[in-house]
PDB file of N, CA and C in Angstrom:
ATOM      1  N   UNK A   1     -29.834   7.277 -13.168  1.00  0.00           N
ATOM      2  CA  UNK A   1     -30.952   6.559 -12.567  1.00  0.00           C
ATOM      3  C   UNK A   1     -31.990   7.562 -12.087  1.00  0.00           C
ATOM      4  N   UNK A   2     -32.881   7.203 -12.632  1.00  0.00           N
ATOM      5  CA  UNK A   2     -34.364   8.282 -11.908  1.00  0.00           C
ATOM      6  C   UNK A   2     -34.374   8.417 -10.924  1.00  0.00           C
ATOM      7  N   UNK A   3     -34.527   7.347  -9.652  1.00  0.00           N
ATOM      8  CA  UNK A   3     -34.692   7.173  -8.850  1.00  0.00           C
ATOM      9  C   UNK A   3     -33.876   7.418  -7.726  1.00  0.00           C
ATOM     10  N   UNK A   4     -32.753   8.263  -8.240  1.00  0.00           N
ATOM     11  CA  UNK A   4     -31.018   8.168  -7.312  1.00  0.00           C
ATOM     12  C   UNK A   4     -30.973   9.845  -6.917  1.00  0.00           C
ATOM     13  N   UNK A   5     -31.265   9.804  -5.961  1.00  0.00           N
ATOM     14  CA  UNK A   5     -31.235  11.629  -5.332  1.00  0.00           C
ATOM     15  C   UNK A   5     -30.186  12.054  -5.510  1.00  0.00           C
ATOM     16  N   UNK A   6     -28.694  11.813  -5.628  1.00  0.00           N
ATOM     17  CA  UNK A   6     -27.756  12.519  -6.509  1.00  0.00           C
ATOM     18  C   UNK A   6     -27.973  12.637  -7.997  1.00  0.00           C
ATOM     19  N   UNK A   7     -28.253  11.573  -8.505  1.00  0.00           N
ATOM     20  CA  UNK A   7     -28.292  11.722  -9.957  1.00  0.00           C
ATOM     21  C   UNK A   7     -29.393  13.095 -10.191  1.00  0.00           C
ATOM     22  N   UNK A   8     -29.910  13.145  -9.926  1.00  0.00           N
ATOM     23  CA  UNK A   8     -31.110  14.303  -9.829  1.00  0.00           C
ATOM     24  C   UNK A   8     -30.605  15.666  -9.422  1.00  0.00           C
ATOM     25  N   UNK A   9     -30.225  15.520  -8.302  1.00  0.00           N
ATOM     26  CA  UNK A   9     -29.181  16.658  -7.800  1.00  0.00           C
ATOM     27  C   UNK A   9     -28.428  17.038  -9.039  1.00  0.00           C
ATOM     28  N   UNK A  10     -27.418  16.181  -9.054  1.00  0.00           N
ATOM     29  CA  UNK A  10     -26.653  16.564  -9.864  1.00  0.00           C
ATOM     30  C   UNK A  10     -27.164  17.045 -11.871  1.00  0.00           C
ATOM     31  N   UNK A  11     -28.518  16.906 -11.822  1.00  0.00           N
ATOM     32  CA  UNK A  11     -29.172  17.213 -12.989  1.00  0.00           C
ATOM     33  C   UNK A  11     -30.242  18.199 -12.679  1.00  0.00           C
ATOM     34  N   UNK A  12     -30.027  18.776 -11.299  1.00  0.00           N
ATOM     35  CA  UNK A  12     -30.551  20.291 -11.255  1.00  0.00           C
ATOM     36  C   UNK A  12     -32.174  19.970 -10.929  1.00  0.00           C
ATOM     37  N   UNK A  13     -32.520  18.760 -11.051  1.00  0.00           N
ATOM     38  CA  UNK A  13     -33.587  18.569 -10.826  1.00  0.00           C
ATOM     39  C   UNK A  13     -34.378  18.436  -9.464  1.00  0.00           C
ATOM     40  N   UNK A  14     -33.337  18.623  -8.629  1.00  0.00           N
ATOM     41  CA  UNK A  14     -33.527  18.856  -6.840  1.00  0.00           C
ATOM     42  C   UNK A  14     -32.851  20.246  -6.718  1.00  0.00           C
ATOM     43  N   UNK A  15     -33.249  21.045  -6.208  1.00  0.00           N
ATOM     44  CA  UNK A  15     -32.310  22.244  -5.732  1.00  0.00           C
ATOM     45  C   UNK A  15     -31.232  22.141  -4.799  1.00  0.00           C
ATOM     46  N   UNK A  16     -30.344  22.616  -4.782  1.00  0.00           N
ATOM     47  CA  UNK A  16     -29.270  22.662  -3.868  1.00  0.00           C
ATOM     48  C   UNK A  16     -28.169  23.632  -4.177  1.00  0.00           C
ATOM     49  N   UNK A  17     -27.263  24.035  -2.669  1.00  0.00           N
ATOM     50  CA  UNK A  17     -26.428  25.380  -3.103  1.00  0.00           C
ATOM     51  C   UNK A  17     -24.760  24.504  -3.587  1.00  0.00           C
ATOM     52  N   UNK A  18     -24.771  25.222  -5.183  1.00  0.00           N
ATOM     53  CA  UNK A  18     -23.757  24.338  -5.539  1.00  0.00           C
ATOM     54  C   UNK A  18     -22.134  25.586  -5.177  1.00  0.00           C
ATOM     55  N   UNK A  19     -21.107  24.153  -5.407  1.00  0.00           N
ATOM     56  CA  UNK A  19     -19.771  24.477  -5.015  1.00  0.00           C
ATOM     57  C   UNK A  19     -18.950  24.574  -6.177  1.00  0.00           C
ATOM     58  N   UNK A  20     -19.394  23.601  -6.847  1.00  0.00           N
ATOM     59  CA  UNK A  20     -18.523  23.517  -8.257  1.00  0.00           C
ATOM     60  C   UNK A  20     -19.602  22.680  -9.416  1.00  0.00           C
ATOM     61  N   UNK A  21     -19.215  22.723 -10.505  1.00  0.00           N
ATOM     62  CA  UNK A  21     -19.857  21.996 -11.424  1.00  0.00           C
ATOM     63  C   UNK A  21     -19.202  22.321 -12.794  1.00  0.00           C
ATOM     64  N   UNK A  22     -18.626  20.750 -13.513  1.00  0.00           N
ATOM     65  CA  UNK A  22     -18.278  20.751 -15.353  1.00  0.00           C
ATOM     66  C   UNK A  22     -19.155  19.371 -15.486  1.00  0.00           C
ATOM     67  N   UNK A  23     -18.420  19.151 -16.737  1.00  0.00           N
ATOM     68  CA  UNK A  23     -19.283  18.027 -17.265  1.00  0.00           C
ATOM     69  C   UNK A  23     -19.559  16.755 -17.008  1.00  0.00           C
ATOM     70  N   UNK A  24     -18.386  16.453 -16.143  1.00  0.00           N
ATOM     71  CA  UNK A  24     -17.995  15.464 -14.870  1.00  0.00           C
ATOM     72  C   UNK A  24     -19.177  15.278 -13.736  1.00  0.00           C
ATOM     73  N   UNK A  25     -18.427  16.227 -13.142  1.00  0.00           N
ATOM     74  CA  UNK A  25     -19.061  15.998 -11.661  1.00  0.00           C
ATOM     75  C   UNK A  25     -19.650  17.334 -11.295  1.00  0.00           C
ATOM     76  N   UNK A  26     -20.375  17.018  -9.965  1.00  0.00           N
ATOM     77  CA  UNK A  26     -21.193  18.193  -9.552  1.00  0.00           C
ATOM     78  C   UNK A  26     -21.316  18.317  -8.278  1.00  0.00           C
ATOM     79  N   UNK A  27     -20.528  19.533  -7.431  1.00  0.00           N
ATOM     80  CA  UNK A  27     -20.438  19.400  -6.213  1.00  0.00           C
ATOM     81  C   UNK A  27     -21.263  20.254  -5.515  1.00  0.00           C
ATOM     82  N   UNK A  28     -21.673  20.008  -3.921  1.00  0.00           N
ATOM     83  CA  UNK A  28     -22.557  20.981  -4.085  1.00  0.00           C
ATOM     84  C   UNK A  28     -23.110  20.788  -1.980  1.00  0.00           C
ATOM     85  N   UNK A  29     -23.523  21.601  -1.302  1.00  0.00           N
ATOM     86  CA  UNK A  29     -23.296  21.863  -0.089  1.00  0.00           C
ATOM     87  C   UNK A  29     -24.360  20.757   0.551  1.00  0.00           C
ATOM     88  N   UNK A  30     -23.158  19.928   1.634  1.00  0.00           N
ATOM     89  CA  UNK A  30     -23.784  19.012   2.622  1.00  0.00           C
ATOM     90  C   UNK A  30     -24.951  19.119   3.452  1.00  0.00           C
ATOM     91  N   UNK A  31     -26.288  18.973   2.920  1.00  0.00           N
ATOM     92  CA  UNK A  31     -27.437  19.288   3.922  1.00  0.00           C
ATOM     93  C   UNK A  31     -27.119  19.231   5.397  1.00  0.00           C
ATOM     94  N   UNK A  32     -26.553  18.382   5.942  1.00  0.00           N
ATOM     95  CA  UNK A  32     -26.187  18.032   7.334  1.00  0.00           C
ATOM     96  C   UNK A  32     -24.594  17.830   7.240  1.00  0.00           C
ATOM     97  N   UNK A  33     -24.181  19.092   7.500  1.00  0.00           N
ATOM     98  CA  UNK A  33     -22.281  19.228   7.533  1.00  0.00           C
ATOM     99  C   UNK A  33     -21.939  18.690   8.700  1.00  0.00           C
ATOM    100  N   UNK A  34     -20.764  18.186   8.811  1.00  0.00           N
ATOM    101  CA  UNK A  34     -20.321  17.731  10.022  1.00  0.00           C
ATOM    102  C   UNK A  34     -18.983  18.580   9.933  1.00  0.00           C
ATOM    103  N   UNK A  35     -18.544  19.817   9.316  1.00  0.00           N
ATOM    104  CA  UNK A  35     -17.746  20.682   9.739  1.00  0.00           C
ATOM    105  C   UNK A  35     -18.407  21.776   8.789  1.00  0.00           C
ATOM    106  N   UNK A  36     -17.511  22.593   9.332  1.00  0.00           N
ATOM    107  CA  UNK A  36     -18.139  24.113   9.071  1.00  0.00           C
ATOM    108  C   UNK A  36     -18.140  24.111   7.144  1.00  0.00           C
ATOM    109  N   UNK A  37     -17.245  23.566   6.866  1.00  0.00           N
ATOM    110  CA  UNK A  37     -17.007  23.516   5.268  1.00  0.00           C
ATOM    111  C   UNK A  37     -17.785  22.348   5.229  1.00  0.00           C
ATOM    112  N   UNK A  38     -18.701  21.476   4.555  1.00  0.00           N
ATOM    113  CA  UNK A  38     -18.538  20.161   4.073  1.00  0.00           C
ATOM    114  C   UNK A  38     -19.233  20.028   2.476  1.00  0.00           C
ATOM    115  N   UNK A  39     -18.623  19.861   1.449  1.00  0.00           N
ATOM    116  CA  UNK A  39     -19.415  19.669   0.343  1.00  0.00           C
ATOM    117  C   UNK A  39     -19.214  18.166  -0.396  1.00  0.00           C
ATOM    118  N   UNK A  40     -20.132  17.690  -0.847  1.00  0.00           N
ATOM    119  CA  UNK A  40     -20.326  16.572  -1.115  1.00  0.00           C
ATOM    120  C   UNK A  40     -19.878  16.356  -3.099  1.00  0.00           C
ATOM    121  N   UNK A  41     -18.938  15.519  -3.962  1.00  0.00           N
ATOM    122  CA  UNK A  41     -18.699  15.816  -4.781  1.00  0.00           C
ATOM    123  C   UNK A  41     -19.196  14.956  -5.724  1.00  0.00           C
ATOM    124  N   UNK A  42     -19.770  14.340  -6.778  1.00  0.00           N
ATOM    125  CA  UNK A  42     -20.530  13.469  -7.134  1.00  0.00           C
ATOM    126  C   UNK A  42     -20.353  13.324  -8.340  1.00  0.00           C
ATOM    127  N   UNK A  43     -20.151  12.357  -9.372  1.00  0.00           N
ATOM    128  CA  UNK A  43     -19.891  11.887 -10.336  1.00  0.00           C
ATOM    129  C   UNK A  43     -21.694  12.217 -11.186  1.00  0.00           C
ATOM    130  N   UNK A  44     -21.770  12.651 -12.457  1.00  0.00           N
ATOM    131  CA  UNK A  44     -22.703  12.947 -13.292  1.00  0.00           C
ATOM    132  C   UNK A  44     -23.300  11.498 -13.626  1.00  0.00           C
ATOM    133  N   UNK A  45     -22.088  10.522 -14.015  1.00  0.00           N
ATOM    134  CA  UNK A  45     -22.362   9.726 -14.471  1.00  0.00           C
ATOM    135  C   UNK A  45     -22.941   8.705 -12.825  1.00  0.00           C
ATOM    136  N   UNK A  46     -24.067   7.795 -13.120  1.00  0.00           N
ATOM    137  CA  UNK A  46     -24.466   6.962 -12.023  1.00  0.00           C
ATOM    138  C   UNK A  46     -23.112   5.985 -11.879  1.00  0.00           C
ATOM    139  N   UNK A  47     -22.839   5.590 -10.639  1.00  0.00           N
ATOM    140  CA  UNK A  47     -22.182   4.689 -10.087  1.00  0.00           C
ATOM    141  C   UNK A  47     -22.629   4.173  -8.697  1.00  0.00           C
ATOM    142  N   UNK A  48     -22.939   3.057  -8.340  1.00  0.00           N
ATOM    143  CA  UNK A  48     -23.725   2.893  -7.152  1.00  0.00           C
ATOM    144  C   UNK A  48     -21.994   3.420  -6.028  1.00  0.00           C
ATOM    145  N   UNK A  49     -21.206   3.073  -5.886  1.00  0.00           N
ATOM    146  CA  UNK A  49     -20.191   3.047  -4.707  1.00  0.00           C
ATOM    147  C   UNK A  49     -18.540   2.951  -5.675  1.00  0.00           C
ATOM    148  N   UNK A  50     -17.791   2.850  -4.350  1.00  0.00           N
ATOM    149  CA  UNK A  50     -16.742   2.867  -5.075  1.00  0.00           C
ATOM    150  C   UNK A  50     -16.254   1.117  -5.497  1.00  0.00           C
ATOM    151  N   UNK A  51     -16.851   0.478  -4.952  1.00  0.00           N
ATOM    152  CA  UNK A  51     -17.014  -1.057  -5.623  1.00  0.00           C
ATOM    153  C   UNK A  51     -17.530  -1.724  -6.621  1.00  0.00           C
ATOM    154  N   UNK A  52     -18.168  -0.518  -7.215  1.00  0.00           N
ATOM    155  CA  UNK A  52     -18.808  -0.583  -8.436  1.00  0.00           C
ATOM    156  C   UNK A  52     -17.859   0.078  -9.367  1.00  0.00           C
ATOM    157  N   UNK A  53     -17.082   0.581  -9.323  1.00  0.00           N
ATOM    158  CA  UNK A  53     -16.140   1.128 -10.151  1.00  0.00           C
ATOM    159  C   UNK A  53     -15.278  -0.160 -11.106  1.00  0.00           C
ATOM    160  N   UNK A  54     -15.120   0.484 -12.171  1.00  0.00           N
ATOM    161  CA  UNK A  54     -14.286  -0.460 -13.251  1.00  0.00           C
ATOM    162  C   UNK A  54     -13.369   0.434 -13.918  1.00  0.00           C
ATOM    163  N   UNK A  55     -12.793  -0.490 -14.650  1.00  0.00           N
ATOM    164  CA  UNK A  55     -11.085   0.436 -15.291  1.00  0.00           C
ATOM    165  C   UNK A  55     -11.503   1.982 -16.090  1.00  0.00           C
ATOM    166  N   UNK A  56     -12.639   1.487 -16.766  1.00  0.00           N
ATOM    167  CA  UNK A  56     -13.266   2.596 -17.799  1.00  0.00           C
ATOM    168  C   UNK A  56     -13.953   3.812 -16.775  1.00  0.00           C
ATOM    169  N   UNK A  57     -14.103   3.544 -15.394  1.00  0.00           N
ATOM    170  CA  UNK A  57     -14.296   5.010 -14.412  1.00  0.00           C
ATOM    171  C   UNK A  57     -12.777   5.196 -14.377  1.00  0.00           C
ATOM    172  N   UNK A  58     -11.622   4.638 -14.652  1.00  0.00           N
ATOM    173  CA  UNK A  58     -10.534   5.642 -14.385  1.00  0.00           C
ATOM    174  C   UNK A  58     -10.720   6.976 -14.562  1.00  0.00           C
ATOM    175  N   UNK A  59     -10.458   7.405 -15.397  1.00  0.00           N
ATOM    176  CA  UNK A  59     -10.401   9.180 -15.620  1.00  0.00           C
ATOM    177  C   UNK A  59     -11.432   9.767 -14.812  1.00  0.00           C
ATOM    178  N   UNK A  60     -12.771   9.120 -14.843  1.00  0.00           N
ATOM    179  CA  UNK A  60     -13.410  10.078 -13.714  1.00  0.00           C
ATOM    180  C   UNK A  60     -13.281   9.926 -12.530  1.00  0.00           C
ATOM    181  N   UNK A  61     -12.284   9.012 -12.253  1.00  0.00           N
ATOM    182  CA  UNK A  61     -12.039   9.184 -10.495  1.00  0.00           C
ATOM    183  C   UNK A  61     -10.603   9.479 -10.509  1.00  0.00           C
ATOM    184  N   UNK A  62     -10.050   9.715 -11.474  1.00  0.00           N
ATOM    185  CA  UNK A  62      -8.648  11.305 -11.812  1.00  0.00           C
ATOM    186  C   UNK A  62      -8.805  12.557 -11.598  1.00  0.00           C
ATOM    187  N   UNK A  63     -10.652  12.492 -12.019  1.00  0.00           N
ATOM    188  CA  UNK A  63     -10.984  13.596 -12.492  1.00  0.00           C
ATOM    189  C   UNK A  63     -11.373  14.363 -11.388  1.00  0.00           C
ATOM    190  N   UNK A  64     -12.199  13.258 -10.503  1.00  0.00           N
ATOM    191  CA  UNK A  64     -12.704  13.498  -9.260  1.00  0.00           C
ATOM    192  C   UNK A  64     -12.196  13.750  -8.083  1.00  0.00           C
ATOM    193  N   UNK A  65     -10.726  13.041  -8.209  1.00  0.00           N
ATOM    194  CA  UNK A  65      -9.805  13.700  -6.953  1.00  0.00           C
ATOM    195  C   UNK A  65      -8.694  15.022  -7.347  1.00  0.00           C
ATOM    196  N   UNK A  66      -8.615  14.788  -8.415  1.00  0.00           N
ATOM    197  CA  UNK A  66      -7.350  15.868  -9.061  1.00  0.00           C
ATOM    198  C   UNK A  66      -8.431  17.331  -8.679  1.00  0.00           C
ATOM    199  N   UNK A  67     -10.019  17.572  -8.754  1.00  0.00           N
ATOM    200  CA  UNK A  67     -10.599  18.655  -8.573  1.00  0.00           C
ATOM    201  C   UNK A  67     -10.868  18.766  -7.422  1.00  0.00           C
ATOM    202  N   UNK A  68     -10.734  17.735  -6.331  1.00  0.00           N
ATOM    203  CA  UNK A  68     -11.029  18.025  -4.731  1.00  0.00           C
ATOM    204  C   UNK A  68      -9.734  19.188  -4.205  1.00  0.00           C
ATOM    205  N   UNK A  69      -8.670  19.577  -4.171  1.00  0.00           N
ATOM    206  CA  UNK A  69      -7.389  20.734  -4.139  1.00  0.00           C
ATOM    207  C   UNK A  69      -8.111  21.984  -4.921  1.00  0.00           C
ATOM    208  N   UNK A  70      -8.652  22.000  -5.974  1.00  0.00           N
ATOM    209  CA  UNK A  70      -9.149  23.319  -6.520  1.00  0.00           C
ATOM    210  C   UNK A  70     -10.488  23.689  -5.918  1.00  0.00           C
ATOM    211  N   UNK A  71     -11.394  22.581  -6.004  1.00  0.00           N
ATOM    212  CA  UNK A  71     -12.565  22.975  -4.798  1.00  0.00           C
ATOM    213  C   UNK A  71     -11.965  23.657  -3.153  1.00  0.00           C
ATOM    214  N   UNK A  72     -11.408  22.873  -2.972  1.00  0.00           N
ATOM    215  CA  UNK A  72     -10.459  23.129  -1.885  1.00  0.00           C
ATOM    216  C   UNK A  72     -10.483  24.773  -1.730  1.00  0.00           C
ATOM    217  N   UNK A  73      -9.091  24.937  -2.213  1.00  0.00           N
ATOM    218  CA  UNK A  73      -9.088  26.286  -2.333  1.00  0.00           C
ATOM    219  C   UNK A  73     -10.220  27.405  -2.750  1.00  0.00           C
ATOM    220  N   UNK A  74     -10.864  27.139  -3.390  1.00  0.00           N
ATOM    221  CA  UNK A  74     -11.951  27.975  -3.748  1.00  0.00           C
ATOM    222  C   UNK A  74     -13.037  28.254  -2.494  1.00  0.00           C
ATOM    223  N   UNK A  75     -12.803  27.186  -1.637  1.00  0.00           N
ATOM    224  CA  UNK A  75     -13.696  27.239  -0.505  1.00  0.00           C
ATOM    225  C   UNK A  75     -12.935  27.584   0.716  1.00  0.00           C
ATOM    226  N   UNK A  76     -11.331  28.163   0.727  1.00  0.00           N
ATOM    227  CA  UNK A  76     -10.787  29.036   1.671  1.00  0.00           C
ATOM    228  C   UNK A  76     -10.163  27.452   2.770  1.00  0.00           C
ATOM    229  N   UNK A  77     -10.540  26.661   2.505  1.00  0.00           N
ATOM    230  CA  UNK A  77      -9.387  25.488   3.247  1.00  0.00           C
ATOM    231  C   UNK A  77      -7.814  25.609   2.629  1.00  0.00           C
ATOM    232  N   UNK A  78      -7.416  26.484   2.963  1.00  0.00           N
ATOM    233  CA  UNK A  78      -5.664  26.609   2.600  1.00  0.00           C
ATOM    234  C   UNK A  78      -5.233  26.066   4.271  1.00  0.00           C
ATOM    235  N   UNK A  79      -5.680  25.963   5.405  1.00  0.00           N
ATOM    236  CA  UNK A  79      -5.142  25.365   6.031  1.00  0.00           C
ATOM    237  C   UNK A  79      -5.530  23.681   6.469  1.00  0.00           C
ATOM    238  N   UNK A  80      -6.046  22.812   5.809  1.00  0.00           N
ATOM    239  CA  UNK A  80      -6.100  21.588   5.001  1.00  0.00           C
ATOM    240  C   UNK A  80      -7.375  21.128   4.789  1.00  0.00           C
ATOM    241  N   UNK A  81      -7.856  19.786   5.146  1.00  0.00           N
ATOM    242  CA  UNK A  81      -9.357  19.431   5.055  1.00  0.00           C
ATOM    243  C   UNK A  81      -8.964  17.888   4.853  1.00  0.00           C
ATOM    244  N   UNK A  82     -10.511  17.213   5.004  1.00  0.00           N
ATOM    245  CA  UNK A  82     -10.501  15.702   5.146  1.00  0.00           C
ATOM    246  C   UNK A  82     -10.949  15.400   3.970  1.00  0.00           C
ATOM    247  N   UNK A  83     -10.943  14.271   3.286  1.00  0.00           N
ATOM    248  CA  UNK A  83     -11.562  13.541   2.087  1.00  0.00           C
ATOM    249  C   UNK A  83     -11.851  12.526   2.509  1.00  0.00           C
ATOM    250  N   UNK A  84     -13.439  11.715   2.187  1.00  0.00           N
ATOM    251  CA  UNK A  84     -13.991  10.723   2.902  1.00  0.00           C
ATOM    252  C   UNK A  84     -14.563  10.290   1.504  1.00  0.00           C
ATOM    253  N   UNK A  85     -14.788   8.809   1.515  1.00  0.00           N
ATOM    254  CA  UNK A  85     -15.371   8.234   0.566  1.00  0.00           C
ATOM    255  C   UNK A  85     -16.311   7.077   1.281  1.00  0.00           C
ATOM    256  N   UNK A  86     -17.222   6.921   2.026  1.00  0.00           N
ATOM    257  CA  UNK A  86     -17.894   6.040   2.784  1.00  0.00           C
ATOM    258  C   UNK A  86     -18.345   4.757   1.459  1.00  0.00           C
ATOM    259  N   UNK A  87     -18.068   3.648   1.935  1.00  0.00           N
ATOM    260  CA  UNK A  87     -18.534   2.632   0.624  1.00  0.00           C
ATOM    261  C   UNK A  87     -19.058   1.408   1.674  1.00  0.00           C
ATOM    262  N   UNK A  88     -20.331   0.862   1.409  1.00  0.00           N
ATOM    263  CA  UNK A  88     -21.200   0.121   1.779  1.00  0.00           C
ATOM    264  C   UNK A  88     -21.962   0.003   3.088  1.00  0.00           C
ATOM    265  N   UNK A  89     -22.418  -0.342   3.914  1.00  0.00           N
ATOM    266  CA  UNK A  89     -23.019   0.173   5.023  1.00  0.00           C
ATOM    267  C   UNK A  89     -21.962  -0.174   6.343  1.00  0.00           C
ATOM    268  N   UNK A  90     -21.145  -0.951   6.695  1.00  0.00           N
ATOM    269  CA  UNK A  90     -20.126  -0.704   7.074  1.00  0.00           C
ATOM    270  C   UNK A  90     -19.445   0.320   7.505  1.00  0.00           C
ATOM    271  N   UNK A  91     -19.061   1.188   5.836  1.00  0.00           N
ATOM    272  CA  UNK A  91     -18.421   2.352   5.519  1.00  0.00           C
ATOM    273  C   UNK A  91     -19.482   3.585   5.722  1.00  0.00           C
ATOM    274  N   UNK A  92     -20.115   3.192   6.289  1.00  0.00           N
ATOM    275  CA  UNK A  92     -21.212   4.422   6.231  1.00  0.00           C
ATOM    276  C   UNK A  92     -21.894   4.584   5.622  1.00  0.00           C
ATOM    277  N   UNK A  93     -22.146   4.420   4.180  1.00  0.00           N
ATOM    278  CA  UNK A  93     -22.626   4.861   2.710  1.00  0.00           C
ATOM    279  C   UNK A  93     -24.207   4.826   3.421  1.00  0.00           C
ATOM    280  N   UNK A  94     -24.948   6.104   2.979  1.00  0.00           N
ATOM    281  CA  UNK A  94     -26.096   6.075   3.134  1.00  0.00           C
ATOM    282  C   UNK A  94     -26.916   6.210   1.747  1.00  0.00           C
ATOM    283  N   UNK A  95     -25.891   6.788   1.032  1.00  0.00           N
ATOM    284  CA  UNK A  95     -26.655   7.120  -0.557  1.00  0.00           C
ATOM    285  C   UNK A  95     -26.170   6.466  -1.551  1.00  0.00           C
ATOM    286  N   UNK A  96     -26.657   5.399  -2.156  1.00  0.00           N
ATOM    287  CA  UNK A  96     -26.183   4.826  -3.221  1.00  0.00           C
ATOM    288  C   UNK A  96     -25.347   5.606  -4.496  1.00  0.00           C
ATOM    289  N   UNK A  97     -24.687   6.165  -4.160  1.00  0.00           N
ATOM    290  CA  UNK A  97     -24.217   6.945  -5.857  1.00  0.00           C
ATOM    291  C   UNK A  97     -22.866   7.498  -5.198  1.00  0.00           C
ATOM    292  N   UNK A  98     -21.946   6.937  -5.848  1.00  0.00           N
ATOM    293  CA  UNK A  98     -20.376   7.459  -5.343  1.00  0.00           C
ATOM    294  C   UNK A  98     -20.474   9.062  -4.955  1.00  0.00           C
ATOM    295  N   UNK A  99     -19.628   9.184  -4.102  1.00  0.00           N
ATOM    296  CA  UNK A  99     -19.664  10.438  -3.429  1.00  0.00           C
ATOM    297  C   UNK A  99     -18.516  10.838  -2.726  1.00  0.00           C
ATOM    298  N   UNK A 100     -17.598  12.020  -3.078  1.00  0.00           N
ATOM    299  CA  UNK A 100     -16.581  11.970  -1.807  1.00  0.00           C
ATOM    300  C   UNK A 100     -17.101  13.591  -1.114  1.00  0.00           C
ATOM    301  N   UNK A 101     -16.537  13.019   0.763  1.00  0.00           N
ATOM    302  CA  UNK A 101     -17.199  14.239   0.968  1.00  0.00           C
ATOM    303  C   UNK A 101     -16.045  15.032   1.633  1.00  0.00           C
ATOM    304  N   UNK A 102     -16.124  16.596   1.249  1.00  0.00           N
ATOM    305  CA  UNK A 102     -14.733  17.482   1.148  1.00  0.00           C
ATOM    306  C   UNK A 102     -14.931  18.242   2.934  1.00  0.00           C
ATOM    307  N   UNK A 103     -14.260  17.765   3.878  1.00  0.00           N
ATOM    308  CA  UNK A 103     -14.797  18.838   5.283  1.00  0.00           C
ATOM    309  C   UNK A 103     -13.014  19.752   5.624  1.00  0.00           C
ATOM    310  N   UNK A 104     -13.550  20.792   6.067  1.00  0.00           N
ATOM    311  CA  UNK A 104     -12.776  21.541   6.430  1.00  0.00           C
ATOM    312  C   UNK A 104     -13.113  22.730   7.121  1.00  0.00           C
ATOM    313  N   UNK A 105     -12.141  23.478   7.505  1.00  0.00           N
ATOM    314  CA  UNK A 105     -12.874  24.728   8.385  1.00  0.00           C
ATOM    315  C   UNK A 105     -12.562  24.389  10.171  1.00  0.00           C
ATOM    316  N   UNK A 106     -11.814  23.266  10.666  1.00  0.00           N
ATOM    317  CA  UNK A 106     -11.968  22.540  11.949  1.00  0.00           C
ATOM    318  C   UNK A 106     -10.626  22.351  11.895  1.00  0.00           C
ATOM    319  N   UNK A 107     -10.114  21.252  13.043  1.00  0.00           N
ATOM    320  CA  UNK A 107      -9.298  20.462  13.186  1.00  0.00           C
ATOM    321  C   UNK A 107     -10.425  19.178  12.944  1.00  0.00           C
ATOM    322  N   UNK A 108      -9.416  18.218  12.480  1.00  0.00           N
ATOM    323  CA  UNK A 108     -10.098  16.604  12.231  1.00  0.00           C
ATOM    324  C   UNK A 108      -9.250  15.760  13.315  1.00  0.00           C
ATOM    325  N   UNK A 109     -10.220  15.056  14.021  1.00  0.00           N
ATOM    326  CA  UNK A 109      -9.446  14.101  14.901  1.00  0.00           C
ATOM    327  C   UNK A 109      -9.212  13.176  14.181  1.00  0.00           C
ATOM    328  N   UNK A 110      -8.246  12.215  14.825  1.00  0.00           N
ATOM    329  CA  UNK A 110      -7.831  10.981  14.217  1.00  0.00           C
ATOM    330  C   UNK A 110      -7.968   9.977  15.763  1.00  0.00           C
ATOM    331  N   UNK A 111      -9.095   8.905  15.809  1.00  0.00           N
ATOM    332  CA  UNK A 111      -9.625   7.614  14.861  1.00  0.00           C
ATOM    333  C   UNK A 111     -10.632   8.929  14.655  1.00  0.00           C
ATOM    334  N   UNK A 112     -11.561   8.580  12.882  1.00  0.00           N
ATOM    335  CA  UNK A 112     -12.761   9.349  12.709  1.00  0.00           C
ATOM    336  C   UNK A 112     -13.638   8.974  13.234  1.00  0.00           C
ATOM    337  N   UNK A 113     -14.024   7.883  13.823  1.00  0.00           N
ATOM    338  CA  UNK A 113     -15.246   7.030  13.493  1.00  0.00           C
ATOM    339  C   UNK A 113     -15.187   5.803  14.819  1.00  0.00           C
TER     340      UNK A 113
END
């Protein structure tokens, strides 16, 4: 979508300091972190949320969590980190385009929110 500030992001067409990137997805550093680590991981392909998802996004949301542990590590969280998926305004979602966001570097309280 033209109009979708990840999709753009993720097509290099916005600048930003990236974390990871294949043909999938494209991850890349939280303008406004809420821990010392936070990178945001984003599907290439448009998807408004995770309610928009259908059987045929399987593999890319295999694809998308099986690479959150290797991002992981690459970004020095060997002592753990949170995975957040905010979906509809409720859930937080401020940006239309699936997104999970990777924080670490802290302790995480538990309730989040």
């Amino acid at each position: 979508m033209s109009d979708c500030i990840f999709c753009r992001i993720a097509a290099h067409e916005i600048p930003s300091k990236p974390a990871y990137e294949d043909d999938l997805i494209y991850s890349f550093y939280d303008l406004d972190p809420q821990a010392p680590v936070h990178v945001l991981i984003v599907p290439k392909k448009h998807i408004g949320s995770l309610d928009e998802t259908t059987p045929e996004d399987g593999e890319l949301l295999a694809h998308m969590l099986l690479k959150v542990k290797e991002i992981a590590a690459s970004l020095g969280l060997e002592k753990g980190y949170r995975v957040v998926i905010n979906t509809g305004e409720d859930g937080g979602q401020t940006v239309h385009h699936l997104h999970i966001h990777l924080l670490g570097k802290r302790s995480m309280n538990w309730p989040p929110g």
